[in-house]
N, C-alpha and C. Protein backbone atom coordinates (compact mmCIF):
# COMPACT_ATOMS: atom_id res chain seq x y z
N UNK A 1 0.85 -1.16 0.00
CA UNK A 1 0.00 0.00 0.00
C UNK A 1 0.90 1.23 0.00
N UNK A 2 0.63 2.02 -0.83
CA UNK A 2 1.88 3.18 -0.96
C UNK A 2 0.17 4.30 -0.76
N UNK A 3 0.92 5.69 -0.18
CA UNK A 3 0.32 6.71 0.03
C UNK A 3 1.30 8.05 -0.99
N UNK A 4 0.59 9.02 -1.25
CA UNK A 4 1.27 10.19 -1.90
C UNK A 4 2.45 11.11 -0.86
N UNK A 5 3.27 11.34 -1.21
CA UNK A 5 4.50 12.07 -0.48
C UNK A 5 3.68 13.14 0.75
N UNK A 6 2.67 13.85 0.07
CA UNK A 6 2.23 14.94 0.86
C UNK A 6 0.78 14.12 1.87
N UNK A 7 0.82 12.65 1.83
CA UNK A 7 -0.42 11.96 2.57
C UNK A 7 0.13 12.41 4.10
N UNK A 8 -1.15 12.52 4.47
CA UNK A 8 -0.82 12.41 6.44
C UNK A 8 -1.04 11.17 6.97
N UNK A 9 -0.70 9.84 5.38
CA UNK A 9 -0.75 8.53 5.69
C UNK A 9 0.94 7.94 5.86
N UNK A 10 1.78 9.01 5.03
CA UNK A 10 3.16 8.33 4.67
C UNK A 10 3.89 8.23 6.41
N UNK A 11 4.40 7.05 6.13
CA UNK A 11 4.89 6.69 6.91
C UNK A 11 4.23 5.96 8.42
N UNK A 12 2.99 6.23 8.06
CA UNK A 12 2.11 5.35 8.84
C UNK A 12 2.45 3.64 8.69
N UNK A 13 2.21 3.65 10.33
CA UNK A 13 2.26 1.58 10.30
C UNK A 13 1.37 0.95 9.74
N UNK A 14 1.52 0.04 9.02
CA UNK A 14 0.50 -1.05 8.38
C UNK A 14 0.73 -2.19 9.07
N UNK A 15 -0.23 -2.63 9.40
CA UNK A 15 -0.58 -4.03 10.09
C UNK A 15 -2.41 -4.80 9.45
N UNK A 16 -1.73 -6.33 9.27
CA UNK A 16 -2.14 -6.90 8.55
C UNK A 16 -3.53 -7.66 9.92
N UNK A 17 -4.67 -7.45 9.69
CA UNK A 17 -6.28 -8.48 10.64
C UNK A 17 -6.60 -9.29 9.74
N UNK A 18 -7.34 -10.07 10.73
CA UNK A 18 -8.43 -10.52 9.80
C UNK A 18 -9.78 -10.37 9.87
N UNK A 19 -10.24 -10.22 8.39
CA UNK A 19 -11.79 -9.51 8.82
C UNK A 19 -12.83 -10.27 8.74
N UNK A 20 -14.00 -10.02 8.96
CA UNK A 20 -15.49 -10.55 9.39
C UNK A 20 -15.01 -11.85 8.34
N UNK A 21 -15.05 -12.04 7.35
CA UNK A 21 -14.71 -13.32 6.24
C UNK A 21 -13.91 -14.32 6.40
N UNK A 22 -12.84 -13.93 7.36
CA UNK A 22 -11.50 -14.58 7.73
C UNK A 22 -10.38 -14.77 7.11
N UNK A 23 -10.84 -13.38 6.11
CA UNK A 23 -9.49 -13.21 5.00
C UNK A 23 -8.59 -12.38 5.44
N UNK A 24 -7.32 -11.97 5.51
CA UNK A 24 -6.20 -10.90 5.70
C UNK A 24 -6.93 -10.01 4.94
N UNK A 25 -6.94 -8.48 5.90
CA UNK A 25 -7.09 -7.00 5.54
C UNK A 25 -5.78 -6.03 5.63
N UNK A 26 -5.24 -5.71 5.13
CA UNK A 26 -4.09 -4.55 5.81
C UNK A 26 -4.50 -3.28 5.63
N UNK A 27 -4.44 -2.93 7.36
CA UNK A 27 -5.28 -1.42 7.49
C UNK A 27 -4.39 -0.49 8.19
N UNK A 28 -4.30 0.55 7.97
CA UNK A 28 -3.38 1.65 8.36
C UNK A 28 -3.63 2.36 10.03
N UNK A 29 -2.83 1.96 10.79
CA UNK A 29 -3.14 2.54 12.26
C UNK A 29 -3.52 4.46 11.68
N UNK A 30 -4.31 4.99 12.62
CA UNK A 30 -4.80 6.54 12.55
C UNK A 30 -3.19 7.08 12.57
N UNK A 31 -2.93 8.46 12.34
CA UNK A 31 -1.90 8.72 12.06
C UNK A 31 -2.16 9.78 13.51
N UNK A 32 -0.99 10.31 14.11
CA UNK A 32 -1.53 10.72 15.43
C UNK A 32 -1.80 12.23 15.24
N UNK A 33 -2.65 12.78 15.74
CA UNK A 33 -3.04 14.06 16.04
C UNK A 33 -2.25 15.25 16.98
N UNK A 34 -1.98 15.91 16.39
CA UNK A 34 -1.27 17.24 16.75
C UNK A 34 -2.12 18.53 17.52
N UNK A 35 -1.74 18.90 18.77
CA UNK A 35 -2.75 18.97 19.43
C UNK A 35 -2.63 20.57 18.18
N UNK A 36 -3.29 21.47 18.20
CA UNK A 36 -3.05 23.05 17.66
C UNK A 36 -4.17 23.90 18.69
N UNK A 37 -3.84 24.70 18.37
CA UNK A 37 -5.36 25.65 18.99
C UNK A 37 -5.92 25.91 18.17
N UNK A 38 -7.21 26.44 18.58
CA UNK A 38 -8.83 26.40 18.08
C UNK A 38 -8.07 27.62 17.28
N UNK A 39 -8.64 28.00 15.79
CA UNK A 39 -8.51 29.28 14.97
C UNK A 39 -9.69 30.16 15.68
N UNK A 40 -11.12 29.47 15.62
CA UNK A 40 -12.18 30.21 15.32
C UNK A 40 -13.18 29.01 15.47
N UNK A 41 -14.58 29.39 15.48
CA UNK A 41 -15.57 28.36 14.87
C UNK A 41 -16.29 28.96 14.01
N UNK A 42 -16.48 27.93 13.27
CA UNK A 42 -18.00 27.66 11.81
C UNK A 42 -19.29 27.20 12.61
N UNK A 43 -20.23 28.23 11.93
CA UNK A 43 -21.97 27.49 12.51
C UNK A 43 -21.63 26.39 11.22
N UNK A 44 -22.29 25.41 11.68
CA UNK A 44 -22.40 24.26 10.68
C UNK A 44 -23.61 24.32 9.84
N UNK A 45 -23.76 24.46 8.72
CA UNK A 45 -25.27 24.28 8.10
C UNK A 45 -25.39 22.99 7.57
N UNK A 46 -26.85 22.43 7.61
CA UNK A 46 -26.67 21.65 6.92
C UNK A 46 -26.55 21.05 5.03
N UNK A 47 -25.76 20.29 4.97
CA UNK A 47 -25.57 20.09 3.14
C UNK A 47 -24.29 20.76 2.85
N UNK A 48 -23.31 21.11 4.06
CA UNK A 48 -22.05 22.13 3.94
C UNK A 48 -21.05 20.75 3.90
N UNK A 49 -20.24 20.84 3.12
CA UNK A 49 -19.31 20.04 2.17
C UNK A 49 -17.54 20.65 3.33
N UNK A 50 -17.28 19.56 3.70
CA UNK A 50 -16.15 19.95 4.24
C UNK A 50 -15.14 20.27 3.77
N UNK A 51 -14.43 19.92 2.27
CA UNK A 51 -13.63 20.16 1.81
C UNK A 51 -14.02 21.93 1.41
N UNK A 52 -15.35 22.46 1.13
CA UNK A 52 -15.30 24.03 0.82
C UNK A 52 -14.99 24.31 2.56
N UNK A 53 -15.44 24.21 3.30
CA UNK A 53 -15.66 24.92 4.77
C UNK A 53 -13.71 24.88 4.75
N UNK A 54 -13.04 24.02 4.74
CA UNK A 54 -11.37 23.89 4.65
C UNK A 54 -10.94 24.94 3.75
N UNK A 55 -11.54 24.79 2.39
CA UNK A 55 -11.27 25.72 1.20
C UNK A 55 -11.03 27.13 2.07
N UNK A 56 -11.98 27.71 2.39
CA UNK A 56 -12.62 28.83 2.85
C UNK A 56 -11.67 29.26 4.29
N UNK A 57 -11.60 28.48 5.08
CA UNK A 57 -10.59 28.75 6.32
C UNK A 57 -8.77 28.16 6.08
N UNK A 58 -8.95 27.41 5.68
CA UNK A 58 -7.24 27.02 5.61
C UNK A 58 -6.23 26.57 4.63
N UNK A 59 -7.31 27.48 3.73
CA UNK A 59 -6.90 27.70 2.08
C UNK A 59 -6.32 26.60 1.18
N UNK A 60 -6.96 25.48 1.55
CA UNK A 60 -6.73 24.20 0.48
C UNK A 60 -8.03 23.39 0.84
N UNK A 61 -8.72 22.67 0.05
CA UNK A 61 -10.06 22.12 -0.14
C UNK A 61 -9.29 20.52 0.74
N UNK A 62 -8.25 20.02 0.21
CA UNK A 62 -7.40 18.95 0.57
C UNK A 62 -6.80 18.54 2.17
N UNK A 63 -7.50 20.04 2.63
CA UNK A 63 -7.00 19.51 4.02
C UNK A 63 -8.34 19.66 4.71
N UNK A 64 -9.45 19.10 4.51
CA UNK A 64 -10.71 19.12 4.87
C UNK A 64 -10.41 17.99 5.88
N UNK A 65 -9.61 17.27 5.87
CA UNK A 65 -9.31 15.71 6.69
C UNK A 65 -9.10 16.48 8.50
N UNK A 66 -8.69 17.87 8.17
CA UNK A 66 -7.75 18.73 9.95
C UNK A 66 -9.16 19.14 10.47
N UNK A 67 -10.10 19.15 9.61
CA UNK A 67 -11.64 19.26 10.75
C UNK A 67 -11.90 18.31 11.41
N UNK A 68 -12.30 16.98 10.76
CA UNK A 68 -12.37 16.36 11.86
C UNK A 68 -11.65 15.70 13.11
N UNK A 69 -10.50 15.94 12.45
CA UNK A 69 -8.97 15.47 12.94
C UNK A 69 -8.78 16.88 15.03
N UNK A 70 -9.56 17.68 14.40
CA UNK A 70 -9.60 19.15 15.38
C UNK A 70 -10.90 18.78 16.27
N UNK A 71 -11.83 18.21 15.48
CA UNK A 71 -12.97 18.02 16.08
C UNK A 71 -12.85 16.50 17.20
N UNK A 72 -12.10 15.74 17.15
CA UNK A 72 -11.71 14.68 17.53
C UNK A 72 -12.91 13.63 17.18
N UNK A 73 -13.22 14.04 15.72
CA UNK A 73 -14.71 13.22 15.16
C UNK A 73 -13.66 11.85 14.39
N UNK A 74 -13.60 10.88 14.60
CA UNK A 74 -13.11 9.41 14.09
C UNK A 74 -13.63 9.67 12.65
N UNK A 75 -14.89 9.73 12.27
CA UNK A 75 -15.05 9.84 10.90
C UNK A 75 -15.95 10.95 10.72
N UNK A 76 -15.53 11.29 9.02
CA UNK A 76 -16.06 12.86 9.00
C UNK A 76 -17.56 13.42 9.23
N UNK A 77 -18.47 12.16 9.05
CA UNK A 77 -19.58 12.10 9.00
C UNK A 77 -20.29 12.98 10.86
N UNK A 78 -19.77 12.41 11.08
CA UNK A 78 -19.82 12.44 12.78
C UNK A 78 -19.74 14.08 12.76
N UNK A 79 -19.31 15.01 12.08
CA UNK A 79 -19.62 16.34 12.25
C UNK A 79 -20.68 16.85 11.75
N UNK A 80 -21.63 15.88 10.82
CA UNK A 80 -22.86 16.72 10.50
C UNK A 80 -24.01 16.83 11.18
N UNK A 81 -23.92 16.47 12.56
CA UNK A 81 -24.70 17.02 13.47
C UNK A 81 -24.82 17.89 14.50
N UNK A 82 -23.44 18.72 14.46
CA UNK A 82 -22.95 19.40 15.19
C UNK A 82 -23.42 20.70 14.35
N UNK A 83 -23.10 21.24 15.60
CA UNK A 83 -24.24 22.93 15.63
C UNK A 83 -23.09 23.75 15.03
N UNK A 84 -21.60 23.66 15.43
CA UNK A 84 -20.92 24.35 14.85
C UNK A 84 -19.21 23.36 14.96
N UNK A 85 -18.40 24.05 14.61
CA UNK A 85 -16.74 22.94 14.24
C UNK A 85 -16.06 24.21 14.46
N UNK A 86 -15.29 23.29 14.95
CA UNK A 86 -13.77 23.88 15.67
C UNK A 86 -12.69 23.74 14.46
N UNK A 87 -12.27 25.31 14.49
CA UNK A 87 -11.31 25.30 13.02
C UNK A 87 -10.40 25.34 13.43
N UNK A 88 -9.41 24.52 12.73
CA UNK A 88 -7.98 24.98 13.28
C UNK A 88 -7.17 25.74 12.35
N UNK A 89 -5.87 26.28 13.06
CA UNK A 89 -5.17 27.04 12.14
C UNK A 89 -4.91 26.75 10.91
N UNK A 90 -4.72 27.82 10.09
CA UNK A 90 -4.23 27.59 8.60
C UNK A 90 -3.37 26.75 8.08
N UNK A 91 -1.85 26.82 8.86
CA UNK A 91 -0.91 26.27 9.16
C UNK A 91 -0.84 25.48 10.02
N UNK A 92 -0.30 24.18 9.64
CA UNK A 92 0.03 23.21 10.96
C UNK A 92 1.54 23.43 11.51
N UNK A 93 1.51 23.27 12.74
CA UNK A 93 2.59 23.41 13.47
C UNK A 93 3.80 22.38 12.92
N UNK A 94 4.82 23.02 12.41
CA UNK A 94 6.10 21.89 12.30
C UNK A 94 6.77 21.35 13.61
């Protein structure tokens, strides 16, 4: 399994389960979270597309993945019931 140079997958551990079938899966441990501080918050509407709400605050559509990653939501879905999201900075901390 190869990821793109700029993934916040590279260099992540792969380890091989087995799933509901009893076949080998190889699935990528979460990659760890960086704590940052809050930028600001977004009211959430609903039918709002996370990659624009990213677009719009931290000027790449591609890092729509640092909302929920800020929100400590496991999957992205898990933010569309929330009243509003915690943005984080533009820049991630090196």
């Amino acid at each position: 399994m190869t990821f793109d140079a700029n993934s916040r997958y590279t260099g992540a551990s792969l380890r091989t389960v087995t799933g509901p079938d009893g076949k080998p899966v190889t699935v990528v441990d979460p990659p760890t979270t960086v704590a940052e501080p809050t930028l600001g918050w977004h009211l959430y509407r609903q039918g709002q597309r996370l990659d624009h709400i990213a677009h719009r605050f931290l000027g790449h559509a591609t890092q729509w993945w640092r909302l929920p990653d800020h929100n400590n939501a496991m999957w992205p879905d898990a933010l569309a019931g929330a009243p509003e999201i915690a943005v984080p900075p533009k820049k991630r901390p090196d």
